[in-house]
Protein backbone atom coordinates (compact mmCIF):
# COMPACT_ATOMS: atom_id res chain seq x y z
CA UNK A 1 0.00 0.00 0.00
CA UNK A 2 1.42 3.22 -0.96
CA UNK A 3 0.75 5.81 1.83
CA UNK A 4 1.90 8.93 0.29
CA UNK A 5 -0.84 8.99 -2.19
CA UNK A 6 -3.87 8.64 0.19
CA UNK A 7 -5.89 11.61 0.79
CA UNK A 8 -6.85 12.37 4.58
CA UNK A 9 -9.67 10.85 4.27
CA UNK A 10 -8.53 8.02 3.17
CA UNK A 11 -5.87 7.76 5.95
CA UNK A 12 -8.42 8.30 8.54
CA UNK A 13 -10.78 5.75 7.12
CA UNK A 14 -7.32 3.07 6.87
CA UNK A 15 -6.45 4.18 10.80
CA UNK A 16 -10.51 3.31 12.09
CA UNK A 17 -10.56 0.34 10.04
CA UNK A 18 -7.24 -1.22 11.57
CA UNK A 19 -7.43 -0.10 15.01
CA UNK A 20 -10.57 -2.30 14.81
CA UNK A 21 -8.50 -5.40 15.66
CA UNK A 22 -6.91 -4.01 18.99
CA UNK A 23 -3.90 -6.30 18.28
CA UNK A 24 -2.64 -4.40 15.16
CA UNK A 25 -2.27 -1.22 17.33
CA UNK A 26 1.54 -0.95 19.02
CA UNK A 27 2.14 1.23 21.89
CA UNK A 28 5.35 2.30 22.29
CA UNK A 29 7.26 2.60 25.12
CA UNK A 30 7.33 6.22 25.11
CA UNK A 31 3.67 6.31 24.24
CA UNK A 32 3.24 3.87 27.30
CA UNK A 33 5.39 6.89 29.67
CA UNK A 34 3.07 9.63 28.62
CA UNK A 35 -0.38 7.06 29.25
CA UNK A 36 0.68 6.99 32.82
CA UNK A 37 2.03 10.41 32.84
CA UNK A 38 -1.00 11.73 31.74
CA UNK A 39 -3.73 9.04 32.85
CA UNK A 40 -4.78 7.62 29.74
CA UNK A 41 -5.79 4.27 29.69
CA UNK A 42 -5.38 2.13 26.58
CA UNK A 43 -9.41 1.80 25.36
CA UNK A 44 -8.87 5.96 24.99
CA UNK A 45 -6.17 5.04 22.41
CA UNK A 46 -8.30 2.84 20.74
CA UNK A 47 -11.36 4.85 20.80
CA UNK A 48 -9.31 8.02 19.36
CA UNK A 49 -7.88 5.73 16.17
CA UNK A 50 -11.41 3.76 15.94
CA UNK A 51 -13.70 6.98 16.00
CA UNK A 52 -10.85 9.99 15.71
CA UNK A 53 -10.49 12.39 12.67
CA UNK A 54 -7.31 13.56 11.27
CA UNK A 55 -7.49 17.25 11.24
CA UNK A 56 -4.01 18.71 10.70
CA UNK A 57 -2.39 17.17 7.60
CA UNK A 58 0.07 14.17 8.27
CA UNK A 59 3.48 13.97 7.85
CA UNK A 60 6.68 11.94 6.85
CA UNK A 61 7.46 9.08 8.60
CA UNK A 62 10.93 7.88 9.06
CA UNK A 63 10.84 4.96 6.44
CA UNK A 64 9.92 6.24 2.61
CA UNK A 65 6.31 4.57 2.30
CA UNK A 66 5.09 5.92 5.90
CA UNK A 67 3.25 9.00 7.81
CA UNK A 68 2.72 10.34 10.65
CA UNK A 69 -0.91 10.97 11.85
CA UNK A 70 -2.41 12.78 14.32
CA UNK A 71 -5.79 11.32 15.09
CA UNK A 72 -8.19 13.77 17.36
CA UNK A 73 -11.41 12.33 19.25
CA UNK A 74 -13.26 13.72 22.56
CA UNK A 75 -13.38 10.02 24.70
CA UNK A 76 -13.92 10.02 28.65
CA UNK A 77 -14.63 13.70 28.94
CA UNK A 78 -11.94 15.33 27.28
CA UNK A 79 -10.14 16.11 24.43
CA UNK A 80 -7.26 13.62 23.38
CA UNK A 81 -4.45 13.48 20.63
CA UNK A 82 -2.83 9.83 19.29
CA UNK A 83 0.26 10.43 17.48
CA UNK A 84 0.15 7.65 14.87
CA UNK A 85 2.93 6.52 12.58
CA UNK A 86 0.32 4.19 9.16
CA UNK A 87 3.51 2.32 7.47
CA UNK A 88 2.56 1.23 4.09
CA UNK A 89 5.55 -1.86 4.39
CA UNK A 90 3.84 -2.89 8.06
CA UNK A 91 0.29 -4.09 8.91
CA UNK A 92 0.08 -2.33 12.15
CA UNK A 93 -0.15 1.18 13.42
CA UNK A 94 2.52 2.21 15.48
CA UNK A 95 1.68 5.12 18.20
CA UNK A 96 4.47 7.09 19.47
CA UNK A 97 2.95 9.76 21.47
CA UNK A 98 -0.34 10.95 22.73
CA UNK A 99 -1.57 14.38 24.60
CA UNK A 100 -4.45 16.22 25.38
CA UNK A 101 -5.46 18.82 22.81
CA UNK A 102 -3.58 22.17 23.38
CA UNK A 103 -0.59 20.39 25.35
CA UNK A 104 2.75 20.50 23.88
CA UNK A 105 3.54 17.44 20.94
CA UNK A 106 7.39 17.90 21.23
CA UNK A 107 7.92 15.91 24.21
């Protein structure tokens, strides 16, 4: 699957579709550091790539046929953001980071 020609939409509708089968969503460890940091339990990661929208447009990933993806959804009373890396070469989704809307990303 090439990545870099899908649309948003597209992306989005790829990211809800796999996060369906919870065992084709990886949490990294860093990701894992900012669920406890912040209190996020893992069902709010997989409601945010099952029902989230990509609103900001995605970016490059560090292999050639992958982006980065910021998925948005409002799950157990407040706003949260799931940093996803979609790898065209890999089956799952990879998330590296998460926040809650208006914190800072670059952590």
């Amino acid at each position: 699957m090439n990545v870099h020609g899908m649309r948003n939409v597209d992306l989005q509708q790829h990211i809800r579709t796999t996060a369906q089968d919870t065992s084709k969503v990886v949490v990294t460890a860093h990701a894992c550091e900012r669920m406890l940091e912040r209190e996020v339990l893992v069902f709010e990661i997989y409601s945010c790539l099952q029902h989230g929208e990509i609103v900001r447009p995605p970016t490059k990933g560090k292999s050639p046929n992958s982006r980065k993806c910021r998925m948005e959804h409002f799950v157990a009373g407040r706003p949260l953001v799931v940093i996803v890396v979609v790898d065209g070469d890999d089956p799952d989704l990879i998330v590296v980071t998460l926040f809650a809307d208006g914190e800072d990303e670059n952590d």
